[in-house]
Each structure stands twice: as structure tokens, then as C-alpha cells.
C-alpha atoms as a PDB file:
ATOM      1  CA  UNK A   1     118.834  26.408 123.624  1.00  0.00           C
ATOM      2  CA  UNK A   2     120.192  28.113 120.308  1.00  0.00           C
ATOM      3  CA  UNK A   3     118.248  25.995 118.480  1.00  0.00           C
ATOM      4  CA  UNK A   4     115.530  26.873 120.176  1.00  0.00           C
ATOM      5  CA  UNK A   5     116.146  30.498 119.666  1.00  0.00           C
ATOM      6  CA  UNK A   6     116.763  30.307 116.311  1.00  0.00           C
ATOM      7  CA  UNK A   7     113.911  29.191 115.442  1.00  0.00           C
ATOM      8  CA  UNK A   8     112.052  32.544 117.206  1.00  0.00           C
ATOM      9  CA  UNK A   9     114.196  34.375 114.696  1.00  0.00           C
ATOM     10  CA  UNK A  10     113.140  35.531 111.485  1.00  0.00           C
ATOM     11  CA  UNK A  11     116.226  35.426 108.839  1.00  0.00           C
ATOM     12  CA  UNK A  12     116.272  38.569 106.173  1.00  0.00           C
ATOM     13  CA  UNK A  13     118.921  37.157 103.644  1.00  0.00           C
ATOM     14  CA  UNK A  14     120.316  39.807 101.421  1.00  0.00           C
ATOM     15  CA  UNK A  15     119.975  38.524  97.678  1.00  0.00           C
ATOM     16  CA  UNK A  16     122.436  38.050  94.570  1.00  0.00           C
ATOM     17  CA  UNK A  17     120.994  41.901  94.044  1.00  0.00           C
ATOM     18  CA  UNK A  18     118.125  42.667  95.551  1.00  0.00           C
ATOM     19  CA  UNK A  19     116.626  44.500  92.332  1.00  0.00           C
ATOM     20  CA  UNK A  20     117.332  41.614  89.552  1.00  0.00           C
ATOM     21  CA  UNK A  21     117.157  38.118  91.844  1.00  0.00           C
ATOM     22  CA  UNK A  22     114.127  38.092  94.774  1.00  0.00           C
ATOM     23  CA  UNK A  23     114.206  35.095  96.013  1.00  0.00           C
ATOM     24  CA  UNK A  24     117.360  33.730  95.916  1.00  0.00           C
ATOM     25  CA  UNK A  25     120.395  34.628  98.657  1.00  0.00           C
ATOM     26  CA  UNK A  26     123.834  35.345  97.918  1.00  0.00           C
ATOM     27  CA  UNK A  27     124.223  31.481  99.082  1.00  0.00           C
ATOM     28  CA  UNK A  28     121.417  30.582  96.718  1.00  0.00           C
ATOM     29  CA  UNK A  29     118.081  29.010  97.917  1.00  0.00           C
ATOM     30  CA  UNK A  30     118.347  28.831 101.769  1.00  0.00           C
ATOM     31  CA  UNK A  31     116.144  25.973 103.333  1.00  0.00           C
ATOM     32  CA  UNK A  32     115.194  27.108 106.566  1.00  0.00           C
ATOM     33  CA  UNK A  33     111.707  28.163 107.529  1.00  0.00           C
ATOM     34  CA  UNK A  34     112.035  31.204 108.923  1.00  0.00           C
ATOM     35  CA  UNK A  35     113.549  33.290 106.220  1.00  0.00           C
ATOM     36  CA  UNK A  36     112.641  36.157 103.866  1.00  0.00           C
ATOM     37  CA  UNK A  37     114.379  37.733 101.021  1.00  0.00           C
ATOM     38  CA  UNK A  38     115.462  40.973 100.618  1.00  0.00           C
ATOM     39  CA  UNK A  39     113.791  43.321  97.742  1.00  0.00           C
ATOM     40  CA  UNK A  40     115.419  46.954  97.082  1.00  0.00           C
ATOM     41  CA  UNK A  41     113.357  49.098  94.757  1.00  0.00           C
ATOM     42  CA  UNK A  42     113.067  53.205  93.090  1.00  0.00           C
ATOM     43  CA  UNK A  43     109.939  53.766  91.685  1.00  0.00           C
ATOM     44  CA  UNK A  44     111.919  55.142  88.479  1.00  0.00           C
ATOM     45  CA  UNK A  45     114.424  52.698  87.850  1.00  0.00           C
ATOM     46  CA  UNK A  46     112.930  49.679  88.699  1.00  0.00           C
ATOM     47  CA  UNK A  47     109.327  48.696  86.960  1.00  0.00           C
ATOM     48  CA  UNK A  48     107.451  46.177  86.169  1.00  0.00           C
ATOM     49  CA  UNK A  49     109.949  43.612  85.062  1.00  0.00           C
ATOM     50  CA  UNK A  50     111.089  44.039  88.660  1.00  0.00           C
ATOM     51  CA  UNK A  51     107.247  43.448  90.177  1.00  0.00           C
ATOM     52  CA  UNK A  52     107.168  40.011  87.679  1.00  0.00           C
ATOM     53  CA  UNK A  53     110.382  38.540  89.610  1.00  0.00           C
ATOM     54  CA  UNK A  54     108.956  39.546  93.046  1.00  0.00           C
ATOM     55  CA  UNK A  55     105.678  37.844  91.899  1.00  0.00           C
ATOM     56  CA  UNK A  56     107.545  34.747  90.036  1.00  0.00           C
ATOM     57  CA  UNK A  57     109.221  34.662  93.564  1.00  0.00           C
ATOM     58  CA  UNK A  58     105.820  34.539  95.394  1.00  0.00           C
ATOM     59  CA  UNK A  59     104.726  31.915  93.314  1.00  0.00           C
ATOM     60  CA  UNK A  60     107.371  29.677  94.387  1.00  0.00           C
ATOM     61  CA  UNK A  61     105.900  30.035  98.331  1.00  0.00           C
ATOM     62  CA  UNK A  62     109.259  32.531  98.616  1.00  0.00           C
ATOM     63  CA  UNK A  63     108.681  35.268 101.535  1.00  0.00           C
ATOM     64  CA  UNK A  64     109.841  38.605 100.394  1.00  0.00           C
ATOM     65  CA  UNK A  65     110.153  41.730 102.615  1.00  0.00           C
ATOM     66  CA  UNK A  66     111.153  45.405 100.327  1.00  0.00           C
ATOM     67  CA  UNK A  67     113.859  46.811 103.180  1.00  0.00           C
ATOM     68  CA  UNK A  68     114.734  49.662 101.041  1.00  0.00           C
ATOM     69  CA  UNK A  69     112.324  51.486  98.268  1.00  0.00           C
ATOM     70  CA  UNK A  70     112.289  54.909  97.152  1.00  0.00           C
ATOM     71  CA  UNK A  71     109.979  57.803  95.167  1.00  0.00           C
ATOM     72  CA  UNK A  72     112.990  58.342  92.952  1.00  0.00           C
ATOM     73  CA  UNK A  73     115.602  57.014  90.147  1.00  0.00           C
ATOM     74  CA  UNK A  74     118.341  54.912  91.998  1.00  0.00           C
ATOM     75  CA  UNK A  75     120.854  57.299  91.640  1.00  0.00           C
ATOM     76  CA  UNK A  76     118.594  59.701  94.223  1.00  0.00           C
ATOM     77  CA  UNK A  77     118.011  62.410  90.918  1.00  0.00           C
ATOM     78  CA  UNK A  78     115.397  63.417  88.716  1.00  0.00           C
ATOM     79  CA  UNK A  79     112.356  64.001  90.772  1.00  0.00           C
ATOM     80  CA  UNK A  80     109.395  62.207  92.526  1.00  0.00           C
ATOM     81  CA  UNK A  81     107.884  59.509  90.810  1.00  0.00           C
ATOM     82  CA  UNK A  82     104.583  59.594  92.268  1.00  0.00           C
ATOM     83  CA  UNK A  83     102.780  57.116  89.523  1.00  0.00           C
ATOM     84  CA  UNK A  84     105.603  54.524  89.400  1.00  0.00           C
ATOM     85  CA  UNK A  85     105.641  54.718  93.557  1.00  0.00           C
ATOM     86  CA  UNK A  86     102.228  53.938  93.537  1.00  0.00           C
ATOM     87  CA  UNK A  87     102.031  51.109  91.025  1.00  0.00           C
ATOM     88  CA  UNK A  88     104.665  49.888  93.752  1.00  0.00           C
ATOM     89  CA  UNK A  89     102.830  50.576  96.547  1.00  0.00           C
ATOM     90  CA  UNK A  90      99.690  49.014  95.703  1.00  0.00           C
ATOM     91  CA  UNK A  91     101.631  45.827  94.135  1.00  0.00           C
ATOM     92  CA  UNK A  92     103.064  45.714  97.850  1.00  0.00           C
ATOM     93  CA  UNK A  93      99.172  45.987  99.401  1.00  0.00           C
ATOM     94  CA  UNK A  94      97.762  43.755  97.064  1.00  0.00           C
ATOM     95  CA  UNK A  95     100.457  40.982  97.393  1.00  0.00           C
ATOM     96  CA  UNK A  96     100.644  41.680 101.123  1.00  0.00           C
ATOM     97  CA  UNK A  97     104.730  42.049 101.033  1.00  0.00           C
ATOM     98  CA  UNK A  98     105.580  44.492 103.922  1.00  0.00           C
ATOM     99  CA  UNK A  99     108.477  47.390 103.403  1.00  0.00           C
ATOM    100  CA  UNK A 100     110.229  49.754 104.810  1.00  0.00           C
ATOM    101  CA  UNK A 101     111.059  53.281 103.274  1.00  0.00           C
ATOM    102  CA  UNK A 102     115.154  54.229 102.519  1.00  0.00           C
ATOM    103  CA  UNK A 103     114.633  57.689 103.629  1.00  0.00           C
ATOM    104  CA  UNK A 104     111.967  60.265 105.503  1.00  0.00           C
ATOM    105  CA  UNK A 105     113.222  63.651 105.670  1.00  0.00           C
ATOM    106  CA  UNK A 106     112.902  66.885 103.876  1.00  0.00           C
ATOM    107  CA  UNK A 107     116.633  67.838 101.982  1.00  0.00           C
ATOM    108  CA  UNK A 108     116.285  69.627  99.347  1.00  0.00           C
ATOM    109  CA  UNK A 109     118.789  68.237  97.515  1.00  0.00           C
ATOM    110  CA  UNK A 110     117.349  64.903  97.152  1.00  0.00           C
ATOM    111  CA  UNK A 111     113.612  63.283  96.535  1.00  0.00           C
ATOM    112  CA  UNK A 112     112.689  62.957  99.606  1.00  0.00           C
ATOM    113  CA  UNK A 113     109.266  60.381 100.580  1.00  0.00           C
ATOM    114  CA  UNK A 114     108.389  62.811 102.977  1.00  0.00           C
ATOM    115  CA  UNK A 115     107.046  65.577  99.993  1.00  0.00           C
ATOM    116  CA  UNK A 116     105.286  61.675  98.734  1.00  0.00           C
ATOM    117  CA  UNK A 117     103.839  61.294 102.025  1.00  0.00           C
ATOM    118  CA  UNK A 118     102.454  64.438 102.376  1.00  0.00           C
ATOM    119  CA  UNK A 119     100.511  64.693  98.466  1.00  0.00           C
END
């Protein structure tokens, strides 16, 4: 039976870091079939040299899922980087990786995706 249900699960493996290693877990390369890796990107921080490793990762027949992104630096400061969000964003489309946003609300003391969403 847990076999059985295991294999109805889909595993989301956190990675080395998810902004410098896609692809490979904290455990290194886990061979199972139903598992993803973790990608964790802001638009100003983290470019294209990021987008190569997610794509050298794809390459390799390695499911990636983003499960945190933002319109801003890392740190949460300086702004919303519409352009670099959506080199991201279409990257994402055109590779068909799905994601799911850090943060949709409307502080003013942060970037906030919901001023993105709403341009």
C-alpha cells in the first residue's frame, strides 16, 4: 500500500540552493520518477546565468518547478523589475516550467507582485 501511494505522489526536492544548482537535491541526483526540483528566483538578482542552469537542467530530462520567484532584488529592495520579471516569465511559458509567486499583497514597504500584476 505505501508503495502504492508513493508512487501517486509527486516529490518537490529542495536543491543544494535553489538559485545556483537546479537539478540536483541536497542528496544529489535522486532516482525516482516522480520528482521535481526546486527553482527560487528575483527578477533582479538572478539573470540569465540562472535561466542557462534551469535550461542545462532541462536538457538532462530534469523536471523543475520555480516555488518561489519575485519582481524584486533578493533582499526584497530596490523596486519592481518589470523587464527582468518578464524575461522570467516568458522563459517559464516557453519552457513550460510551472511556478508559484513568493508574495501577492500590496505593503508598501516592499515590491509587491501585486503592483506587477496589475501593469
Amino acid at each position: 500500500m505505501v508503495r502504492f501511494i508513493f508512487s501517486l505522489l509527486l516529490l518537490l526536492s529542495m536543491t543544494v540552493t535553489a538559485f545556483a544548482a537546479p537539478g540536483q537535491s541536497v542528496y544529489g541526483r535522486l532516482h525516482v520518477a516522480n520528482v521535481m526540483y526546486a527553482c527560487h528566483f528575483y527578477a533582479d538578482t538572478h539573470g540569465q546565468w540562472l535561466r542557462d542552469k534551469v535550461q542545462a537542467a532541462e536538457n538532462k530530462s530534469t523536471a523543475i518547478f520555480v516555488s518561489e520567484w519575485g519582481t524584486s532584488a533578493a533582499d526584497g529592495n530596490g523596486g519592481v523589475f518589470l523587464d527582468a520579471a518578464n524575461q522570467w516569465l516568458d522563459f517559464l511559458s516557453q519552457e513550460q516550467i510551472s511556478w508559484a509567486n513568493w508574495s501577492l499583497c500590496d505593503e508598501k514597504n516592499i515590491t509587491p507582485t501585486q503592483n506587477y500584476m496589475n501593469h
